[in-house]
Every structure is written in C-alpha cells, then in structure tokens.
C-alpha atoms as a PDB file:
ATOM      1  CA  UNK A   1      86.671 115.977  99.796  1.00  0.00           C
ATOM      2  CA  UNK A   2      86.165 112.187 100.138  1.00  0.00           C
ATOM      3  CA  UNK A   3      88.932 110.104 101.323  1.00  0.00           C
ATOM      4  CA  UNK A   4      90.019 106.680 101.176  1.00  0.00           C
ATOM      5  CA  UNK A   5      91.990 105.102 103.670  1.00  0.00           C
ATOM      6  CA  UNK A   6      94.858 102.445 102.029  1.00  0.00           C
ATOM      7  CA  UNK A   7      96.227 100.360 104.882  1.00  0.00           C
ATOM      8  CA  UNK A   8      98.746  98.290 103.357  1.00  0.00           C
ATOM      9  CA  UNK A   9      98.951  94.511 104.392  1.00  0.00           C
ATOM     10  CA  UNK A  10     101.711  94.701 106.822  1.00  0.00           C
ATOM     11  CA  UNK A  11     100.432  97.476 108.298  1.00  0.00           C
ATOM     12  CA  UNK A  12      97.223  95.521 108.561  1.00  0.00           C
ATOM     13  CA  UNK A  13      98.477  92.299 110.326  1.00  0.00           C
ATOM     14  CA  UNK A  14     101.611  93.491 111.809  1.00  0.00           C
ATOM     15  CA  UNK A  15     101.303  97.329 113.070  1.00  0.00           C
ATOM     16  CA  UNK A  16      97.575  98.534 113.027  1.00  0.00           C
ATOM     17  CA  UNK A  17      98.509 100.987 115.617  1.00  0.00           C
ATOM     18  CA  UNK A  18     100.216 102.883 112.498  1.00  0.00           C
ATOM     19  CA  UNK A  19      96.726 102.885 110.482  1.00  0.00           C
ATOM     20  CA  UNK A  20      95.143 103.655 113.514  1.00  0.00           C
ATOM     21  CA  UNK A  21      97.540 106.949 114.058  1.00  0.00           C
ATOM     22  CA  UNK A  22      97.014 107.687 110.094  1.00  0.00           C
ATOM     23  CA  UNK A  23      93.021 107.650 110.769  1.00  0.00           C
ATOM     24  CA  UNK A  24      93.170 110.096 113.817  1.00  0.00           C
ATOM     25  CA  UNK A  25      95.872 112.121 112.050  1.00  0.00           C
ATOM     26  CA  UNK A  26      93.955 112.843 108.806  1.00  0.00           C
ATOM     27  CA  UNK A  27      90.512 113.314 110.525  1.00  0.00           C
ATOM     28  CA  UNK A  28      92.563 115.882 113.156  1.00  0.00           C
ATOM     29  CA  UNK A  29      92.996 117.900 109.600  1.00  0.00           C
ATOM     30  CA  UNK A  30      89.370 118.103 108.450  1.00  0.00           C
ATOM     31  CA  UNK A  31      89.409 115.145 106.136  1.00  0.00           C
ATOM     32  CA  UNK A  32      86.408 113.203 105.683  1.00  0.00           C
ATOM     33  CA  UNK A  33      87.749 109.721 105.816  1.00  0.00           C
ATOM     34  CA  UNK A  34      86.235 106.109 104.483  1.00  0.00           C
ATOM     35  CA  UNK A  35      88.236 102.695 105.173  1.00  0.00           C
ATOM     36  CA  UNK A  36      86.472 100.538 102.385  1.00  0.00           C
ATOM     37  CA  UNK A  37      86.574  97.356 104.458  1.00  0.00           C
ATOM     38  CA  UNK A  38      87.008  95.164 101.368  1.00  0.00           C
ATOM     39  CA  UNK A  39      90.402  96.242 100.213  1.00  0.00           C
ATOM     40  CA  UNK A  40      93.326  93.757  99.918  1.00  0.00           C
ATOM     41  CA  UNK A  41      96.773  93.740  98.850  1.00  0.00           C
ATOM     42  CA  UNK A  42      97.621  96.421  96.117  1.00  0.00           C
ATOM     43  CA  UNK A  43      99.673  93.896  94.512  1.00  0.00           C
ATOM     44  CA  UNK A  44     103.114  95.210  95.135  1.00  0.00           C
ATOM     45  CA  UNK A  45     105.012  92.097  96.643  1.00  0.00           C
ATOM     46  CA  UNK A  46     103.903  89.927  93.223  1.00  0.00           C
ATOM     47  CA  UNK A  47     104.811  93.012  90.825  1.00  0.00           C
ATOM     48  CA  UNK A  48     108.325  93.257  92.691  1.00  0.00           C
ATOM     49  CA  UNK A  49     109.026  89.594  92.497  1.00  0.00           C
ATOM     50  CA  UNK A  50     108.412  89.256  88.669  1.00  0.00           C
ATOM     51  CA  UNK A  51     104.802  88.226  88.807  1.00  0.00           C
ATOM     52  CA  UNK A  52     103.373  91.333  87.652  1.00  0.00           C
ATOM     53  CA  UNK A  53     100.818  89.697  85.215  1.00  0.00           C
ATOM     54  CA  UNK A  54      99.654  87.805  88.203  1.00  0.00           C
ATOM     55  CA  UNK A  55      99.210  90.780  90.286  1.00  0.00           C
ATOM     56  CA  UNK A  56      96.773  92.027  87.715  1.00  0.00           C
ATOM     57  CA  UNK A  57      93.508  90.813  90.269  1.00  0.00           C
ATOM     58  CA  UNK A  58      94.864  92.335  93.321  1.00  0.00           C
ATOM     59  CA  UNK A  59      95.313  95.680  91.164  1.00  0.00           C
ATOM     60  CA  UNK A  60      91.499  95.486  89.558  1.00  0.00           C
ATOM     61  CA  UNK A  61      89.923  94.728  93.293  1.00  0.00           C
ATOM     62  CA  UNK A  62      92.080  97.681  94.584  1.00  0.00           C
ATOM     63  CA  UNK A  63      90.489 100.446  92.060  1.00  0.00           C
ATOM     64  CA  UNK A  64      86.968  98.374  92.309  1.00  0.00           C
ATOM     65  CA  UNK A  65      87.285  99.970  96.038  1.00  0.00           C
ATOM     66  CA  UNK A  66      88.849 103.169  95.820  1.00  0.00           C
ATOM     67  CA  UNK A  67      87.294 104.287  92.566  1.00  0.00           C
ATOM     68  CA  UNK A  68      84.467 106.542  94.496  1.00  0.00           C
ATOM     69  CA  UNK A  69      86.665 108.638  96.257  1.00  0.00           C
ATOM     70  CA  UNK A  70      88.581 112.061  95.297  1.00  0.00           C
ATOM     71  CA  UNK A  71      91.930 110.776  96.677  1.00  0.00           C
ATOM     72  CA  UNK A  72      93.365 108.001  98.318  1.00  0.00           C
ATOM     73  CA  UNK A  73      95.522 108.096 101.292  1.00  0.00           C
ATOM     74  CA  UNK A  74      98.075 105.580 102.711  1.00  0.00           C
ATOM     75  CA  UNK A  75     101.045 105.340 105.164  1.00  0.00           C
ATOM     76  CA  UNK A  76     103.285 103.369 102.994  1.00  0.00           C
ATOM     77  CA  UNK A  77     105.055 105.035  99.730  1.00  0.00           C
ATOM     78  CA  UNK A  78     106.177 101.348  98.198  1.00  0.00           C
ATOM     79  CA  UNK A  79     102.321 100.798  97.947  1.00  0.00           C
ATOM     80  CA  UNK A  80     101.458 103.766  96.918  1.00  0.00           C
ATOM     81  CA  UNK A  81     104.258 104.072  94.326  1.00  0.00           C
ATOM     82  CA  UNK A  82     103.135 101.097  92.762  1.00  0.00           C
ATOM     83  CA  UNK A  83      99.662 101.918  92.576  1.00  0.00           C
ATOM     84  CA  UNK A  84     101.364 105.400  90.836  1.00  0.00           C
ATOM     85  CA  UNK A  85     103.366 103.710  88.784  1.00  0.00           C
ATOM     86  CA  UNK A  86     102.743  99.846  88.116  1.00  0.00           C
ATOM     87  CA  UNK A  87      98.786  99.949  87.812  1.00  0.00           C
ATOM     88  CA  UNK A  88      99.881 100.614  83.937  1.00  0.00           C
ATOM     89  CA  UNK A  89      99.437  96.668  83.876  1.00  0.00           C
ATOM     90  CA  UNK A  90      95.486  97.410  83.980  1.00  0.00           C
ATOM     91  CA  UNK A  91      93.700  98.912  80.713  1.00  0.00           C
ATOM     92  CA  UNK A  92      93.729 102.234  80.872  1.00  0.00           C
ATOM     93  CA  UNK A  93      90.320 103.448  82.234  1.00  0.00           C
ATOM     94  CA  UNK A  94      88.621 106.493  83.592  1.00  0.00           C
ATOM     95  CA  UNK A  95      88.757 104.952  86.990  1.00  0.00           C
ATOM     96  CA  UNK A  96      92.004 103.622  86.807  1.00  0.00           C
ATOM     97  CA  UNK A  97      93.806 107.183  85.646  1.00  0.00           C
ATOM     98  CA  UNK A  98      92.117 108.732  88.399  1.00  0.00           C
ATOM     99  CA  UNK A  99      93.419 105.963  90.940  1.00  0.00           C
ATOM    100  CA  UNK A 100      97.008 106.541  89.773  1.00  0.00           C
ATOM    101  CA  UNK A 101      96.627 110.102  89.678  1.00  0.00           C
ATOM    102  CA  UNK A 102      95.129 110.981  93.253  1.00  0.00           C
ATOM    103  CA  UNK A 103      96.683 107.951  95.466  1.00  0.00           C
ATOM    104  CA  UNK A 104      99.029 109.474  97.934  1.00  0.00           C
ATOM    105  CA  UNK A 105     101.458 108.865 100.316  1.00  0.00           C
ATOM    106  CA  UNK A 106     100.435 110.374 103.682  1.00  0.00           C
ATOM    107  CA  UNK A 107     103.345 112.943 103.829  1.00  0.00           C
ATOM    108  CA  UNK A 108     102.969 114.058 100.181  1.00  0.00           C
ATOM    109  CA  UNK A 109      98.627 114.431 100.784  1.00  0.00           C
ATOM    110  CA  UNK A 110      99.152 116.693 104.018  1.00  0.00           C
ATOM    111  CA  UNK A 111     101.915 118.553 102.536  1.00  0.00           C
ATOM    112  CA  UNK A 112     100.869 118.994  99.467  1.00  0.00           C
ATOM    113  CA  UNK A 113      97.241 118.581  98.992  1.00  0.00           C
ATOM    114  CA  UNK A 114      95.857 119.875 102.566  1.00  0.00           C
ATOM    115  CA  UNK A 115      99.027 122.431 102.285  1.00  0.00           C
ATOM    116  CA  UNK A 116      99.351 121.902 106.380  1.00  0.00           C
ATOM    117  CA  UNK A 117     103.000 121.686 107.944  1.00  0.00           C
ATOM    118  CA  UNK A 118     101.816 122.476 111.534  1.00  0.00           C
ATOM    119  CA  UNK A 119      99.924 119.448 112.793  1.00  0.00           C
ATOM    120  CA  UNK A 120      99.647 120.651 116.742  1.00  0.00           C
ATOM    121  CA  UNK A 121     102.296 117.588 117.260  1.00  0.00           C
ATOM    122  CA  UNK A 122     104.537 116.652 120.494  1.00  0.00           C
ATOM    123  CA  UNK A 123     106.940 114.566 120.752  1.00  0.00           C
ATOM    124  CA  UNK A 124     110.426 115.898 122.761  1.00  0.00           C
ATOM    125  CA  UNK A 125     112.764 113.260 121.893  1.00  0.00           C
ATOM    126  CA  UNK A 126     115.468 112.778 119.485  1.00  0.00           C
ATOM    127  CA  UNK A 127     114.671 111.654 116.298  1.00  0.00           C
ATOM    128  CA  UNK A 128     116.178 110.277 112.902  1.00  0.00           C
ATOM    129  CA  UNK A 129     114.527 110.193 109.564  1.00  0.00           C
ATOM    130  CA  UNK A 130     115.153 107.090 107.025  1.00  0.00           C
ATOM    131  CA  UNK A 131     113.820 108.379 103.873  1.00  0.00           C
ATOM    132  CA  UNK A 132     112.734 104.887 101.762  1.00  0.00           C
ATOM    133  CA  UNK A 133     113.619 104.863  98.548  1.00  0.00           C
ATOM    134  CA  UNK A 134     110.292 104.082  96.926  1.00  0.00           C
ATOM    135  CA  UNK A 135     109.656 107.730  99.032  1.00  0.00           C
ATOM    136  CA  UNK A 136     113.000 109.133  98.023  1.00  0.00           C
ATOM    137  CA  UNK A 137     113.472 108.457  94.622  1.00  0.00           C
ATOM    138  CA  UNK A 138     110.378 107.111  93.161  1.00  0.00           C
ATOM    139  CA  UNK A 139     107.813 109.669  94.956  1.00  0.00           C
ATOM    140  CA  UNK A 140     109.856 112.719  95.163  1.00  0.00           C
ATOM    141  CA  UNK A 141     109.664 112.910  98.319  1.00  0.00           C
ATOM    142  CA  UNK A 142     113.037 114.380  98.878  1.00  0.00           C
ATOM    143  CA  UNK A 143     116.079 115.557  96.919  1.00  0.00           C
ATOM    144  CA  UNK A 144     118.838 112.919  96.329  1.00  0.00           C
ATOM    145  CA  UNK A 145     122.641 113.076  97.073  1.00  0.00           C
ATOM    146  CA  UNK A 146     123.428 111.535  93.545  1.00  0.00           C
ATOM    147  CA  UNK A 147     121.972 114.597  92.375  1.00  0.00           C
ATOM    148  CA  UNK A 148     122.987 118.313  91.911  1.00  0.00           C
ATOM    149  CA  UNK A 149     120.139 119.515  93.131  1.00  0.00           C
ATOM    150  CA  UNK A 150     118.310 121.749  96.015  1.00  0.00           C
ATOM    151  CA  UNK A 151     117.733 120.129  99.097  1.00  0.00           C
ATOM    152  CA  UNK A 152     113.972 119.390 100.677  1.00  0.00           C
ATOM    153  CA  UNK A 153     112.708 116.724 102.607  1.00  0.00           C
ATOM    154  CA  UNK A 154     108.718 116.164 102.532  1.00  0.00           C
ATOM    155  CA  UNK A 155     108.826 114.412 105.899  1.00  0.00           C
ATOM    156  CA  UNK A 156     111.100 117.478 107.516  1.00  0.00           C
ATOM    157  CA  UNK A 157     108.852 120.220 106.573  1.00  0.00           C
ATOM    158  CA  UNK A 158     106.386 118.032 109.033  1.00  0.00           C
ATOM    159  CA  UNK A 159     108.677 117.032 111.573  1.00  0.00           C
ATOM    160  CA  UNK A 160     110.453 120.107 112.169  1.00  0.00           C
ATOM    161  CA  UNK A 161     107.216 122.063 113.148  1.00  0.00           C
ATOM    162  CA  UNK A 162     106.442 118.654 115.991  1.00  0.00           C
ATOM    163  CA  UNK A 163     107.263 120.600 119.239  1.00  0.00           C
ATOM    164  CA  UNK A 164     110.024 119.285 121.492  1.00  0.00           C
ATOM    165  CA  UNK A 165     111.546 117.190 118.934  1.00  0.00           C
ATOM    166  CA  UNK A 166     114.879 117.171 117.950  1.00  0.00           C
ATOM    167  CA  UNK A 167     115.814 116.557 114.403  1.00  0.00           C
ATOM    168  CA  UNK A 168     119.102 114.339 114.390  1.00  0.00           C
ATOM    169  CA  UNK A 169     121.494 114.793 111.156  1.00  0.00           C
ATOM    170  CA  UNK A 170     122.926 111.586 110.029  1.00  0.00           C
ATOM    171  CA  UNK A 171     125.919 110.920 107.417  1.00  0.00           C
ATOM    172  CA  UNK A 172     124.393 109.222 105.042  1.00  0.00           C
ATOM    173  CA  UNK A 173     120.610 110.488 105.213  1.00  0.00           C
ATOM    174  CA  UNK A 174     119.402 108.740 102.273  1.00  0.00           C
ATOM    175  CA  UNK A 175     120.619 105.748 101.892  1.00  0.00           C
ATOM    176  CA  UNK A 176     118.755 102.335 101.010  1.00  0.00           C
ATOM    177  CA  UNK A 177     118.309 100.269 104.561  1.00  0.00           C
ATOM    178  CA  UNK A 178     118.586  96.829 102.860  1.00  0.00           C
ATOM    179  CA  UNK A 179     115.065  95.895 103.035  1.00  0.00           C
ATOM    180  CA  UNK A 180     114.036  95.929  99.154  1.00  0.00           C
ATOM    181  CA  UNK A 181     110.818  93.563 100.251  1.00  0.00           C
ATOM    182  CA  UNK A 182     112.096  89.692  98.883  1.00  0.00           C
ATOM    183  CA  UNK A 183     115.086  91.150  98.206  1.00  0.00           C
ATOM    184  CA  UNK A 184     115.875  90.994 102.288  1.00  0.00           C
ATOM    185  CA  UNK A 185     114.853  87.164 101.597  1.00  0.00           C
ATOM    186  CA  UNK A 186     117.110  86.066  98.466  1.00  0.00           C
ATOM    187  CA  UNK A 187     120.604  88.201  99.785  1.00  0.00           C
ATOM    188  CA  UNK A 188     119.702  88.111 103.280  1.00  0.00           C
ATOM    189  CA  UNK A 189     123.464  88.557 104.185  1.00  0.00           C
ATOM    190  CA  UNK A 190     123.424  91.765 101.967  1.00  0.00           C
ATOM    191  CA  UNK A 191     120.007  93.324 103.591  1.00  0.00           C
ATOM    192  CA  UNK A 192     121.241  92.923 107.003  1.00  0.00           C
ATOM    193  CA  UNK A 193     124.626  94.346 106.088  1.00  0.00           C
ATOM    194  CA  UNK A 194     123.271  97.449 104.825  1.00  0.00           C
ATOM    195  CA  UNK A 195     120.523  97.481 107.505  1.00  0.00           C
ATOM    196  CA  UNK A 196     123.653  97.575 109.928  1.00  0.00           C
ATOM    197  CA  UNK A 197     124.771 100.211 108.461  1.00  0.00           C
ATOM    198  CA  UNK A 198     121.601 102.427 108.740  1.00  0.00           C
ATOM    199  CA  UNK A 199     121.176 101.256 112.229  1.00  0.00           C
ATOM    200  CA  UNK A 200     125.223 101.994 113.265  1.00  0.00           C
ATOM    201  CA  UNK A 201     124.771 106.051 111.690  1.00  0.00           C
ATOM    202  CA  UNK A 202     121.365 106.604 113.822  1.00  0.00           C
ATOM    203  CA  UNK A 203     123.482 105.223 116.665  1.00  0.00           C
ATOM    204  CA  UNK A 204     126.685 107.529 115.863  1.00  0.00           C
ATOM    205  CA  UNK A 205     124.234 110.845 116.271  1.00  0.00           C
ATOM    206  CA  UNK A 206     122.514 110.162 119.282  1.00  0.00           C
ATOM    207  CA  UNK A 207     118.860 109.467 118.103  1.00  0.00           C
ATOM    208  CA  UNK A 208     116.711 107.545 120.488  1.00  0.00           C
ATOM    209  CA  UNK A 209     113.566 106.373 117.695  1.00  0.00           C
ATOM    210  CA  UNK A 210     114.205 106.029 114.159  1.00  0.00           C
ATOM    211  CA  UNK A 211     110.709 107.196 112.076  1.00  0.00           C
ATOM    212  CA  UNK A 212     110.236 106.891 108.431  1.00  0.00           C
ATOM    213  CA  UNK A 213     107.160 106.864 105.991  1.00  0.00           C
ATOM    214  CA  UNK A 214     107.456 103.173 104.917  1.00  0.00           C
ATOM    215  CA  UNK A 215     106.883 101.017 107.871  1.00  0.00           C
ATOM    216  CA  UNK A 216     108.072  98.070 105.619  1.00  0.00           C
ATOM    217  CA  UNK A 217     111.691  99.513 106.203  1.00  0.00           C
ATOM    218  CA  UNK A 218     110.645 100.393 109.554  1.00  0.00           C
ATOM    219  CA  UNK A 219     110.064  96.869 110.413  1.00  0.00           C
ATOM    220  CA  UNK A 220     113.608  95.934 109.041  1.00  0.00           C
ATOM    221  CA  UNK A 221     115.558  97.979 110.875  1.00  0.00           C
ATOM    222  CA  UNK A 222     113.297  96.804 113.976  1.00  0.00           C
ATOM    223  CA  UNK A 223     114.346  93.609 113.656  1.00  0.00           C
ATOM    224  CA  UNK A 224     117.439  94.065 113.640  1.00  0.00           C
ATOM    225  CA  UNK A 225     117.322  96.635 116.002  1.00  0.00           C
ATOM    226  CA  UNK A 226     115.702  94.191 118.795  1.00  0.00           C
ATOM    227  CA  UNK A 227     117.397  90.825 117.710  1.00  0.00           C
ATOM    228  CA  UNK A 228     120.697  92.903 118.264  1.00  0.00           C
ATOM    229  CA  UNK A 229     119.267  94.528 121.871  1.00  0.00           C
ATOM    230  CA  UNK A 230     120.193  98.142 120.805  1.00  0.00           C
ATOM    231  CA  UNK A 231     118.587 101.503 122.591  1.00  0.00           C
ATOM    232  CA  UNK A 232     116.805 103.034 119.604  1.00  0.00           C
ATOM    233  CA  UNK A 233     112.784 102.425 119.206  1.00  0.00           C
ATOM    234  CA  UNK A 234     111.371 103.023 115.999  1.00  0.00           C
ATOM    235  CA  UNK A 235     107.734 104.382 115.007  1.00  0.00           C
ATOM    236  CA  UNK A 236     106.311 105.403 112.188  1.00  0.00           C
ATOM    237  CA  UNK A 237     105.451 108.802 111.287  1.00  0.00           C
ATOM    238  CA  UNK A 238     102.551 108.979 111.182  1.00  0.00           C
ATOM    239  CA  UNK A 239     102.472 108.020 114.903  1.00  0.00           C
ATOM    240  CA  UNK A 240     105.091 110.950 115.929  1.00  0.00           C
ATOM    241  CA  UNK A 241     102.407 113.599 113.931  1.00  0.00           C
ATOM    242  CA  UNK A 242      99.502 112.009 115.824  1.00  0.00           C
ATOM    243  CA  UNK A 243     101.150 112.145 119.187  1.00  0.00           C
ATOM    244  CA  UNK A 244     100.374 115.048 121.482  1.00  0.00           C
ATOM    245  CA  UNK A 245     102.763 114.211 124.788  1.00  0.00           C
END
C-alpha cells in the first residue's frame, strides 16, 4: 500500500509539528508513506468563499500529485472533505474518482482502513475532544445530537485505548467552535462568541488540552485560548497518538 501524505496549508506554515506527528504516526503502523513535495493548497478556502470555479487549478495540481498512490492521508477533515466532496468541479476522470474515493482523514484511514485502535500511545492527562463539523457531519466521523441515532465517535475509539489519558465528557460535545474558515473573518463577533462557548464547557469539566482532528479549529480555540491567558493547551491528535510519555 502506497501512501500519500496531504499536509494542508496551515498545517504547513503554521504547525508542521502536527504533519510531522502524522508522518511518524502512520509509518509507526506499517504504512509506506510519500510526501509529494509539489503539493499546494487543495483549494478549500476559495471553494468556501464562493470562488469555487477559481479553485478549479488548485484542485487539478492536487490530483496531478496524488494520482499514483492507493490512498491519500491527511490530518485535516475540512481538506479532506472537500477533496471528497467538492472535487465534483473537475471532469470526472479515472484519476479524479479515485482521488475522491481513497483521500482520508487520518482518524477515518487508521480506523477504518488499517482497522488499528491500539496505537502503543501515552499521554496521562486530561483531555477533551472537539469533533469539527466538516469531521462530524460531513465525514461521518461521529454520530450527531440532532439525530436519533447510535452513538460512536471515530476519534474515541483511538483515544480511549492512549494509556493514562483521561477522556473528559463535555455538555455540548459536538458543537460548531465558531471557526467556519472566513466565516471567523466576516462575523468575527459571532466566531469568538461561540468559540467562548467551546472554550468555557472544556473549562467547566476539568480538561487540561483540548485535541481535535481539524487543527484549523484547533488554532481558533488557541487563540482565543492564549489571547484570554486560560490553563488549557491544545494539540492535535495526531500528536496525542504519536506521543509515547
């Protein structure tokens, strides 16, 4: 099996320690992993701002370098929901199917494609989960509370086999933290409201880092987090399966 690494731009430029983790993580499983060094932007930001047709490059160059490889593997499920979902902007090709098809969030691969839950993780602290909502709702990466049905959690199956940790419950587990990409930008007042909010319920139950698989929320809550000088770190997940305290 022939894997290629997606680092999304922020991830890139902002936290590389997360695509770093993701690397060590998936080649800790057995995967044989490939980072083709001439990938860019999947496109997202333009699609979710209305540009879509001018997002139609970004999408081309993005299946131009991932077309060789039997899956493709990233720590972000906004990217990789668009790449599921929104490369239906590009003619429908071979190579471009097999792209939407086989690009996965990290959670969903290891889970579901490796069929691992026990990564040989450590991490003995308290933790609490913000499931995104590209994840949530858009990836199926958990059950919804709008919805009558089952609950399961992608990112607990993992988590809950980490040894030491301690798996905070919150009161509103899946709710939206605000960031929505430009939306934080055009209603800035209503992003950092509900980011607040997200921020206040980790506080209420004790957790000491807030993870999550979309380090784009991650970084929202951050900011807030550090601009308002409150005791919680945050790190994404893949870092928390990669660490080994």
């Amino acid at each position: 099996m022939k894997v290629g690494l997606f680092i999304p731009c922020y991830i890139n430029q902002l936290y590389p320690k997360v695509g770093i983790a993701t690397l060590e993580l998936l080649e800790k499983l057995g995967v044989d992993v490939y980072y083709p060094t001439n990938q860019t932007c999947c496109g997202q930001p333009l699609g979710n701002s209305g540009y879509e047709s001018d997002a139609k490059g970004a999408c081309a160059v993005f299946v131009k370098n991932f077309k060789e490889y039997d899956y493709v593997v990233g720590p972000s499920g906004s990217c990789v929901y668009h790449v599921n979902q929104h490369f239906d902007i590009l003619p429908q090709t071979e190579d471009v199917k097999k792209i939407r098809k086989n690009t996965y969030e990290l959670c969903d691969f290891i889970v579901n494609v490796l069929d691992k839950k026990v990564i040989g993780a450590s991490f003995p602290f308290k933790v609490g989960l913000h499931k995104s909502c590209h994840g949530l709702r858009g990836l199926k990466l958990g059950s919804c509370s709008e919805r009558m049905v089952p609950y399961y959690s992608t990112e607990e199956l993992l988590l809950k086999e980490v040894k030491g940790i301690e798996l905070m419950s919150l009161n509103r587990k899946d709710e939206c933290c605000g960031f929505g990409g430009t939306f934080s930008v055009f209603e800035e007042a209503i992003s950092v409201k509900m980011g607040k909010d997200r921020i206040q319920d980790h506080l209420d139950n004790g957790v000491e880092v807030i993870t999550g698989a979309d380090h784009s929320c991650l970084m929202h809550l951050e900011g807030l987090l550090n601009r308002n000088n409150q005791p919680i770190k945050v790190m994404h997940i893949a870092e928390i399966l990669n660490n080994s305290i």
